[in-house]
C-alpha atoms as a PDB file:
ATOM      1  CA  UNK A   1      44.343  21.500 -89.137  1.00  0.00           C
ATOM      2  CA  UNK A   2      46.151  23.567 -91.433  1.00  0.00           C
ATOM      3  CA  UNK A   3      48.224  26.532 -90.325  1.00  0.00           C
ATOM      4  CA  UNK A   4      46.597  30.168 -90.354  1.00  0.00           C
ATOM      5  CA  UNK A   5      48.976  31.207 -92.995  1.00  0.00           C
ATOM      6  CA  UNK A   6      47.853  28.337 -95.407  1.00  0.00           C
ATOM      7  CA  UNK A   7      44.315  28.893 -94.857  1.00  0.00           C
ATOM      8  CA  UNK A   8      44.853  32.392 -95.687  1.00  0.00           C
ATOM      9  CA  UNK A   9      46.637  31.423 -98.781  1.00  0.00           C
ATOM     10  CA  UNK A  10      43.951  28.950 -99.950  1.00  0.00           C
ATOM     11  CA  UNK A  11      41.269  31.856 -99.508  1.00  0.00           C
ATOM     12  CA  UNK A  12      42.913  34.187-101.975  1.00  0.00           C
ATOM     13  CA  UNK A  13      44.128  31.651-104.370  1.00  0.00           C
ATOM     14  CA  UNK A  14      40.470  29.647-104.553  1.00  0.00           C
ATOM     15  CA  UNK A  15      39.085  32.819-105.132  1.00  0.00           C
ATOM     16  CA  UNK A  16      41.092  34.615-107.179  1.00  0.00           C
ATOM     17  CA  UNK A  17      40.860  31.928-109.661  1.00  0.00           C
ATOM     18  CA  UNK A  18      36.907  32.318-109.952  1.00  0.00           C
ATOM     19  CA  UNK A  19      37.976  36.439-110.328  1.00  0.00           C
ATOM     20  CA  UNK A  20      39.888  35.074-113.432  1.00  0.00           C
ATOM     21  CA  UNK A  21      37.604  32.725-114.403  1.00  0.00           C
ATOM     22  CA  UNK A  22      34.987  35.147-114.770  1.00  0.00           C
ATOM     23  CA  UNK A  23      36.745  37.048-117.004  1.00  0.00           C
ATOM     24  CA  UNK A  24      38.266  34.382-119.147  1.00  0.00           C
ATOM     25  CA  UNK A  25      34.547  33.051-120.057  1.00  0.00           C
ATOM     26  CA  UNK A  26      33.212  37.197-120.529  1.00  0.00           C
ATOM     27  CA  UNK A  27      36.807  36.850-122.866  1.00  0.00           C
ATOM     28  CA  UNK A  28      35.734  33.987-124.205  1.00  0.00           C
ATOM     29  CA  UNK A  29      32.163  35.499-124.904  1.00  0.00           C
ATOM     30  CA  UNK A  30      33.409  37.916-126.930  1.00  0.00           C
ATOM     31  CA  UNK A  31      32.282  40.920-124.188  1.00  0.00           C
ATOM     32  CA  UNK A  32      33.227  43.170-121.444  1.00  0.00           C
ATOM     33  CA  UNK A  33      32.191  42.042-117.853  1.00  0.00           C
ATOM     34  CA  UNK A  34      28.648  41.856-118.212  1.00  0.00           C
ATOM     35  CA  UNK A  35      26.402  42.482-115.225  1.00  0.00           C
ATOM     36  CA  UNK A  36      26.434  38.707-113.810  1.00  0.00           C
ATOM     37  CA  UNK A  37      30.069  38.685-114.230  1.00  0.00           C
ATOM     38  CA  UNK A  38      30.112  41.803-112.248  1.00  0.00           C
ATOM     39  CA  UNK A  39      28.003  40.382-109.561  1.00  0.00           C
ATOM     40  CA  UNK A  40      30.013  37.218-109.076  1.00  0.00           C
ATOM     41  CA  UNK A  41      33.077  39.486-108.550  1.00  0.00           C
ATOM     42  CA  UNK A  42      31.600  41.256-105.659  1.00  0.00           C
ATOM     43  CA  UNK A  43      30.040  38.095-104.294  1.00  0.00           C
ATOM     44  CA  UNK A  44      34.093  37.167-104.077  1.00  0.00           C
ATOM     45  CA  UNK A  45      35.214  40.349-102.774  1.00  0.00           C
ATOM     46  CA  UNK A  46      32.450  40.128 -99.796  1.00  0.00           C
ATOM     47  CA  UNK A  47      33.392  36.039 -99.103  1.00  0.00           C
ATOM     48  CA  UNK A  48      36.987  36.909 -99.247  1.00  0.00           C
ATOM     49  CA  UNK A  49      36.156  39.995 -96.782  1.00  0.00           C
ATOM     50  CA  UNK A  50      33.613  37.459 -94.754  1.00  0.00           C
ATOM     51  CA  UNK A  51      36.101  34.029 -94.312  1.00  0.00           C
ATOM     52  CA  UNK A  52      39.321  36.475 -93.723  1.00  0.00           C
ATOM     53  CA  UNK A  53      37.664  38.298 -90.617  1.00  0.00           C
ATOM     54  CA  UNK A  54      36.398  34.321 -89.443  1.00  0.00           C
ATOM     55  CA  UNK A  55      39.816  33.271 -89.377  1.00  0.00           C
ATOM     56  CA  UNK A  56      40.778  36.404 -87.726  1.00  0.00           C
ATOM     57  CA  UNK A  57      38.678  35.820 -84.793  1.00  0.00           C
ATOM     58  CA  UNK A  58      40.981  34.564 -81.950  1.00  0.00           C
ATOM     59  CA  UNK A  59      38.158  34.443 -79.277  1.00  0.00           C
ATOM     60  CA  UNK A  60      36.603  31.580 -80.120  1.00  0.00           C
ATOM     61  CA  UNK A  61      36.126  28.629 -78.402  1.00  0.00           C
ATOM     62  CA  UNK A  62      37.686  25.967 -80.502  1.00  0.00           C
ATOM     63  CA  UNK A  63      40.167  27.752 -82.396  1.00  0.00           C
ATOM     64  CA  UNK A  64      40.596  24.547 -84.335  1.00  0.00           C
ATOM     65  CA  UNK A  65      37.253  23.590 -84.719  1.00  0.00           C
ATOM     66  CA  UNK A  66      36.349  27.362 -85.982  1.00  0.00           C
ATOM     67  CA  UNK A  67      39.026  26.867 -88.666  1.00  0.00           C
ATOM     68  CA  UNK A  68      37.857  23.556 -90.116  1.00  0.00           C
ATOM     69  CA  UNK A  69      34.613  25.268 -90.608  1.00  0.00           C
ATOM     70  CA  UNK A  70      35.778  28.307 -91.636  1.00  0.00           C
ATOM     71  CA  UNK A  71      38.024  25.838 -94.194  1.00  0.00           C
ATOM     72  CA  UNK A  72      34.344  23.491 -95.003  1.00  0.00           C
ATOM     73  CA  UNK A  73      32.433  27.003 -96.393  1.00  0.00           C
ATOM     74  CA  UNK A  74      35.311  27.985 -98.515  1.00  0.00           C
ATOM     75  CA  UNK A  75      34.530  25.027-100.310  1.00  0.00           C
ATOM     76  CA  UNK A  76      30.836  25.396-100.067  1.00  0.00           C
ATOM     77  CA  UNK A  77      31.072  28.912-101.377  1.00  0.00           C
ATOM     78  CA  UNK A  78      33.945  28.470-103.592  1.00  0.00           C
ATOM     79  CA  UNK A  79      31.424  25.650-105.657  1.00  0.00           C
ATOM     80  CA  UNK A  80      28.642  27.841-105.351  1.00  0.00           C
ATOM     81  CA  UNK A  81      30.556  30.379-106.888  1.00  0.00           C
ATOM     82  CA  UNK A  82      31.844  28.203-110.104  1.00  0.00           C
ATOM     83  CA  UNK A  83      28.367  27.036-110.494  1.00  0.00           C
ATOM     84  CA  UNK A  84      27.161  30.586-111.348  1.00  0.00           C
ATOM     85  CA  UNK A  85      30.426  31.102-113.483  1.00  0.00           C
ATOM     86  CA  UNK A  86      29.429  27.991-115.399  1.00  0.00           C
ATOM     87  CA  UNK A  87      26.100  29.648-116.311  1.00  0.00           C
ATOM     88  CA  UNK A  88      28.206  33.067-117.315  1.00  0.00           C
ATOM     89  CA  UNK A  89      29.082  30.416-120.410  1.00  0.00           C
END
Protein backbone atom coordinates (compact mmCIF):
# COMPACT_ATOMS: atom_id res chain seq x y z
CA UNK A 1 0.00 0.00 0.00
CA UNK A 2 1.28 3.29 -0.63
CA UNK A 3 1.49 5.94 2.06
CA UNK A 4 -1.47 8.58 2.44
CA UNK A 5 0.84 11.30 1.45
CA UNK A 6 1.74 9.57 -1.94
CA UNK A 7 -1.69 8.77 -2.76
CA UNK A 8 -2.52 12.27 -2.22
CA UNK A 9 0.26 13.30 -4.44
CA UNK A 10 -0.69 10.91 -7.29
CA UNK A 11 -4.37 12.41 -7.15
CA UNK A 12 -3.30 15.95 -7.91
CA UNK A 13 -0.53 15.17 -10.23
CA UNK A 14 -2.77 12.47 -12.48
CA UNK A 15 -5.18 15.02 -12.61
CA UNK A 16 -3.68 18.03 -13.02
CA UNK A 17 -2.06 16.74 -16.05
CA UNK A 18 -5.57 16.04 -17.82
CA UNK A 19 -6.32 20.03 -16.48
CA UNK A 20 -3.26 20.77 -18.77
CA UNK A 21 -3.96 18.51 -21.25
CA UNK A 22 -7.17 19.97 -21.93
CA UNK A 23 -5.88 23.07 -22.57
CA UNK A 24 -2.85 22.17 -24.57
CA UNK A 25 -5.24 20.34 -27.28
CA UNK A 26 -8.06 23.68 -27.02
CA UNK A 27 -4.19 25.45 -27.65
CA UNK A 28 -3.52 23.27 -30.09
CA UNK A 29 -7.07 23.82 -31.72
CA UNK A 30 -6.50 27.12 -32.24
CA UNK A 31 -9.49 28.17 -29.46
CA UNK A 32 -10.37 29.18 -26.04
CA UNK A 33 -11.73 26.36 -23.70
CA UNK A 34 -14.61 25.32 -25.52
CA UNK A 35 -17.61 23.90 -23.69
CA UNK A 36 -16.33 20.08 -23.57
CA UNK A 37 -13.08 21.31 -22.44
CA UNK A 38 -14.91 23.13 -19.79
CA UNK A 39 -16.83 20.13 -18.77
CA UNK A 40 -13.86 17.82 -18.45
CA UNK A 41 -12.33 20.42 -16.07
CA UNK A 42 -15.13 20.25 -13.66
CA UNK A 43 -15.48 16.51 -14.06
CA UNK A 44 -11.64 16.81 -12.48
CA UNK A 45 -12.39 19.29 -9.95
CA UNK A 46 -15.46 17.00 -8.59
CA UNK A 47 -13.07 13.49 -8.81
CA UNK A 48 -10.31 15.35 -7.20
CA UNK A 49 -13.01 16.68 -4.50
CA UNK A 50 -14.65 12.89 -4.55
CA UNK A 51 -11.14 10.50 -4.16
CA UNK A 52 -9.57 13.28 -1.60
CA UNK A 53 -12.61 13.01 0.93
CA UNK A 54 -12.30 8.74 0.25
CA UNK A 55 -8.91 8.82 1.40
CA UNK A 56 -9.87 11.06 4.15
CA UNK A 57 -12.21 8.67 5.64
CA UNK A 58 -10.43 7.05 8.67
CA UNK A 59 -13.52 4.96 9.77
CA UNK A 60 -13.41 2.43 7.56
CA UNK A 61 -13.00 -0.97 7.98
CA UNK A 62 -9.95 -1.87 6.02
CA UNK A 63 -8.08 1.20 5.94
CA UNK A 64 -5.82 -0.57 3.50
CA UNK A 65 -8.19 -2.21 1.51
CA UNK A 66 -10.26 1.29 1.16
CA UNK A 67 -7.02 2.81 -0.20
CA UNK A 68 -6.22 0.27 -2.91
CA UNK A 69 -9.63 1.00 -4.16
CA UNK A 70 -9.66 4.37 -3.67
CA UNK A 71 -5.98 4.03 -5.68
CA UNK A 72 -7.93 1.30 -8.59
CA UNK A 73 -10.73 4.34 -9.54
CA UNK A 74 -8.10 6.93 -9.89
CA UNK A 75 -7.03 4.96 -12.63
CA UNK A 76 -10.44 4.08 -13.84
CA UNK A 77 -11.40 7.72 -13.83
CA UNK A 78 -8.15 9.14 -14.69
CA UNK A 79 -8.56 6.89 -18.34
CA UNK A 80 -11.99 7.81 -18.57
CA UNK A 81 -11.02 11.20 -18.36
CA UNK A 82 -8.12 11.11 -21.25
CA UNK A 83 -10.52 9.26 -23.36
CA UNK A 84 -12.86 12.31 -23.54
CA UNK A 85 -9.70 14.63 -23.89
CA UNK A 86 -8.71 12.51 -26.87
CA UNK A 87 -12.06 13.34 -28.54
CA UNK A 88 -11.45 17.31 -27.53
CA UNK A 89 -8.73 16.64 -30.62
Amino acid sequence: MASVRGLKKDINNVLGDIIEAVYIVEASNGTTISKEGEGIIDNVFSTFEDLIAKVNQRKVENRKAHLNNVKNELETKARDLVEQVNKLG
